[in-house]
C-alpha atoms as a PDB file:
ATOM      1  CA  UNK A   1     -20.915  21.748  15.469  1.00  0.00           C
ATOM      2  CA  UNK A   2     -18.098  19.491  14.299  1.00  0.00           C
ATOM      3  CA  UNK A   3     -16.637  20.189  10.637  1.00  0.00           C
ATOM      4  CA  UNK A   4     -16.126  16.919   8.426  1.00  0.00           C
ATOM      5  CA  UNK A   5     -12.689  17.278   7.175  1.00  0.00           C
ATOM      6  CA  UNK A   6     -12.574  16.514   3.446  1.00  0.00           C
ATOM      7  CA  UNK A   7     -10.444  14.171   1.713  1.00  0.00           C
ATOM      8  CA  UNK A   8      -7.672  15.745  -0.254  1.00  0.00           C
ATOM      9  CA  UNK A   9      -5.507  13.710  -3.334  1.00  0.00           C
ATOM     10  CA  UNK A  10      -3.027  14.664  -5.502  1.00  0.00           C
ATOM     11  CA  UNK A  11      -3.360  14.750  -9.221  1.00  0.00           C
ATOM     12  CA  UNK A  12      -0.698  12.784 -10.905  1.00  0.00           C
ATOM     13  CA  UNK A  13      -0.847  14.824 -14.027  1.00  0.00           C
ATOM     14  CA  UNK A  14      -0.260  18.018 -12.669  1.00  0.00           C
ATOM     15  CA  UNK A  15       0.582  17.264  -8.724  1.00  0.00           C
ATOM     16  CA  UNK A  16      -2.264  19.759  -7.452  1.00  0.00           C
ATOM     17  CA  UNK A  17      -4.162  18.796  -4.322  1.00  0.00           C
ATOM     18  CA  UNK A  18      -8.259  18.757  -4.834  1.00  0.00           C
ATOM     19  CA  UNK A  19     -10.794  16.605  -3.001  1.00  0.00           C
ATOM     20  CA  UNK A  20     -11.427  13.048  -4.014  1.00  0.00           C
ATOM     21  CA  UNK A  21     -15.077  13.766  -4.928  1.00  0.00           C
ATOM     22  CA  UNK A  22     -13.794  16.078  -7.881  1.00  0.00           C
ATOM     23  CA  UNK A  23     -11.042  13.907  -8.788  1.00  0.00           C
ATOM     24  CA  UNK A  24     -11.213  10.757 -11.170  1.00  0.00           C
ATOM     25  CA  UNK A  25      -9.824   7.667  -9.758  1.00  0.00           C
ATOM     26  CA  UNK A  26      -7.708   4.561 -11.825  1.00  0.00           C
ATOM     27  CA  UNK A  27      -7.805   1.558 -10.092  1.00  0.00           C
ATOM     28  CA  UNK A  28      -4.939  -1.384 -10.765  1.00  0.00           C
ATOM     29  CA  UNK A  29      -6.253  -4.585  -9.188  1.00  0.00           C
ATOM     30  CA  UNK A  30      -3.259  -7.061  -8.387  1.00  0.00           C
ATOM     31  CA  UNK A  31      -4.499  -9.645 -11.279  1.00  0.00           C
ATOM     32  CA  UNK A  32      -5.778  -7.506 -14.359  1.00  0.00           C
ATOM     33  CA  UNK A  33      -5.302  -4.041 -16.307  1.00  0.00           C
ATOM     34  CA  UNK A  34      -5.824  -0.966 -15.076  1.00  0.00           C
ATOM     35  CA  UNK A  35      -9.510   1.146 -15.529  1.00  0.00           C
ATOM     36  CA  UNK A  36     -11.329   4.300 -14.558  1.00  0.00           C
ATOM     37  CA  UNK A  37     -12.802   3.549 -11.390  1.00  0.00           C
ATOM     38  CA  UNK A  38     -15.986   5.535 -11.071  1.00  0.00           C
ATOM     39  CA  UNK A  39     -17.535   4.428  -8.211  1.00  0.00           C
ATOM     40  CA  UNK A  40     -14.356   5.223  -6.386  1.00  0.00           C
ATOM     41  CA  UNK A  41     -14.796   1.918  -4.085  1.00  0.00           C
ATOM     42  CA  UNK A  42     -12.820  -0.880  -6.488  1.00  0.00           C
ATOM     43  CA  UNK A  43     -10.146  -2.973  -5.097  1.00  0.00           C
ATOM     44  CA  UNK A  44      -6.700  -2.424  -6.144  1.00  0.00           C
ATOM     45  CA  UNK A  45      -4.469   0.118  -5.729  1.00  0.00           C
ATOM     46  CA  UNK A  46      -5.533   3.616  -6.965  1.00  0.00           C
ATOM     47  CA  UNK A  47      -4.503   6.936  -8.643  1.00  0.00           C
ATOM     48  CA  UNK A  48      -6.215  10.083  -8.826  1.00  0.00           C
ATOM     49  CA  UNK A  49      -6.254  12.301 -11.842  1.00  0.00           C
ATOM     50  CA  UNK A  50      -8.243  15.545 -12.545  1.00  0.00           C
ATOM     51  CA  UNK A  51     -11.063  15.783 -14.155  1.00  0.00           C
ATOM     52  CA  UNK A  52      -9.918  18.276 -17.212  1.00  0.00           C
ATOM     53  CA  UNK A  53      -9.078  17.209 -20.904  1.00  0.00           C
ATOM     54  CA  UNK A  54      -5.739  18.868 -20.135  1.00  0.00           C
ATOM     55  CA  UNK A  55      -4.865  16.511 -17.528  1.00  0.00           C
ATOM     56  CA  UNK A  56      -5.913  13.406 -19.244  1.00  0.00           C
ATOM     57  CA  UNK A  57      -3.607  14.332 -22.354  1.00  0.00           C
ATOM     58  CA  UNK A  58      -0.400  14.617 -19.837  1.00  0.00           C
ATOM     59  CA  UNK A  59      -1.740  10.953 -18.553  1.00  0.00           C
ATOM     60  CA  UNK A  60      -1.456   9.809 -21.850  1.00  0.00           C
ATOM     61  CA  UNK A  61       1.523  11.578 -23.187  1.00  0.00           C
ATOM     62  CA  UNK A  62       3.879  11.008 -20.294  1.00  0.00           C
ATOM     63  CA  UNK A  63       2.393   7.403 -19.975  1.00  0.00           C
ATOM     64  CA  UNK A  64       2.192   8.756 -16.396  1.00  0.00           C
ATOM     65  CA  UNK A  65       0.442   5.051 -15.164  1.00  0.00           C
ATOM     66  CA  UNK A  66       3.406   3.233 -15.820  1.00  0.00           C
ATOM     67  CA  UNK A  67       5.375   5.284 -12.826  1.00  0.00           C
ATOM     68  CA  UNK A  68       2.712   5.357 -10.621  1.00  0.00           C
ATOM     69  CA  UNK A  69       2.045   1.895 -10.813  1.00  0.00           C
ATOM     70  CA  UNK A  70       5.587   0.689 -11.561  1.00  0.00           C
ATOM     71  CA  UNK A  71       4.494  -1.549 -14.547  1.00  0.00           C
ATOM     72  CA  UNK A  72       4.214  -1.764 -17.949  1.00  0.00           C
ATOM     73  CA  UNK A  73       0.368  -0.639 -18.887  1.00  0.00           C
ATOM     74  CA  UNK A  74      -0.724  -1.298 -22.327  1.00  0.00           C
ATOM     75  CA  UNK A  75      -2.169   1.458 -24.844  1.00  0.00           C
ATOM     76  CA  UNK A  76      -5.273   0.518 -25.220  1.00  0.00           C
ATOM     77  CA  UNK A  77      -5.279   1.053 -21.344  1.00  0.00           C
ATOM     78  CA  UNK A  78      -4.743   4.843 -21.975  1.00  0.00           C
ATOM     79  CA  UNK A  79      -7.171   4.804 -24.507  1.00  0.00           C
ATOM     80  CA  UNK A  80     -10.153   3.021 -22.625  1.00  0.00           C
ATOM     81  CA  UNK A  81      -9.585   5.842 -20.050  1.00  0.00           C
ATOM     82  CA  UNK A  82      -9.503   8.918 -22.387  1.00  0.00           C
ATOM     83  CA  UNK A  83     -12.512   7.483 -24.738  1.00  0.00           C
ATOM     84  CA  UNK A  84     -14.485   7.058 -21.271  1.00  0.00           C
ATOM     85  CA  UNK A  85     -13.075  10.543 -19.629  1.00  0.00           C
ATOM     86  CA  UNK A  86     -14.702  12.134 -23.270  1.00  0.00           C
ATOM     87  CA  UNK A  87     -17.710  10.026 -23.066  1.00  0.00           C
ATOM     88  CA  UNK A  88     -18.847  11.272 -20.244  1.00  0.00           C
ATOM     89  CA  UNK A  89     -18.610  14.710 -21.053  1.00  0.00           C
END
C-alpha cells in the first residue's frame, strides 16, 4: 500500500512546518490586494499562516505581508484578514 505524502508549509508568523490543510493561506494576485484565501486554489502568489489568534497578532504586528510579498500592503488588508480569521471562529 503506497503512503500519500502530505504537503508541509511554513508558517510565516512563527516559521513552524504544519500541513497545508491546517494552515490558512493569503493569496496576492499580481493586479489587486491581498486576502485570506480559503479555498486554498486562488491565483496569485501565496503565504501560509497558522491557524491560532497568536499567530495572526504577529501577522499584524510585524506587518509580516509586506516582507513576504515585498510590497507595501495596506491596513485595512491586515484587518480584513484578522476580522475574517475571528469570524470564523
Amino acid at each position: 500500500m503506497k503512503v500519500k505524502k502530505i504537503p508541509m508549509r511554513m508558517c510565516i508568523a512563527c516559521h513552524e512546518m504544519k500541513p497545508k490543510k491546517e494552515m490558512l493561506r493569503i493569496v496576492k494576485p499580481k493586479e489587486g490586494e491581498a486576502f485570506l484565501d480559503l479555498t486554498g486554489k486562488a491565483a496569485g502568489r501565496g503565504a501560509y499562516i497558522c491557524d491560532s489568534p497568536d499567530c495572526i497578532k504577529k501577522l499584524k504586528k510585524g506587518r509580516l505581508l509586506n516582507k513576504v510579498f515585498s510590497s507595501q500592503i495596506p491596513e485595512e488588508v491586515y484587518g480584513r484578514i484578522e476580522e475574517a480569521f475571528f469570524a470564523g471562529k
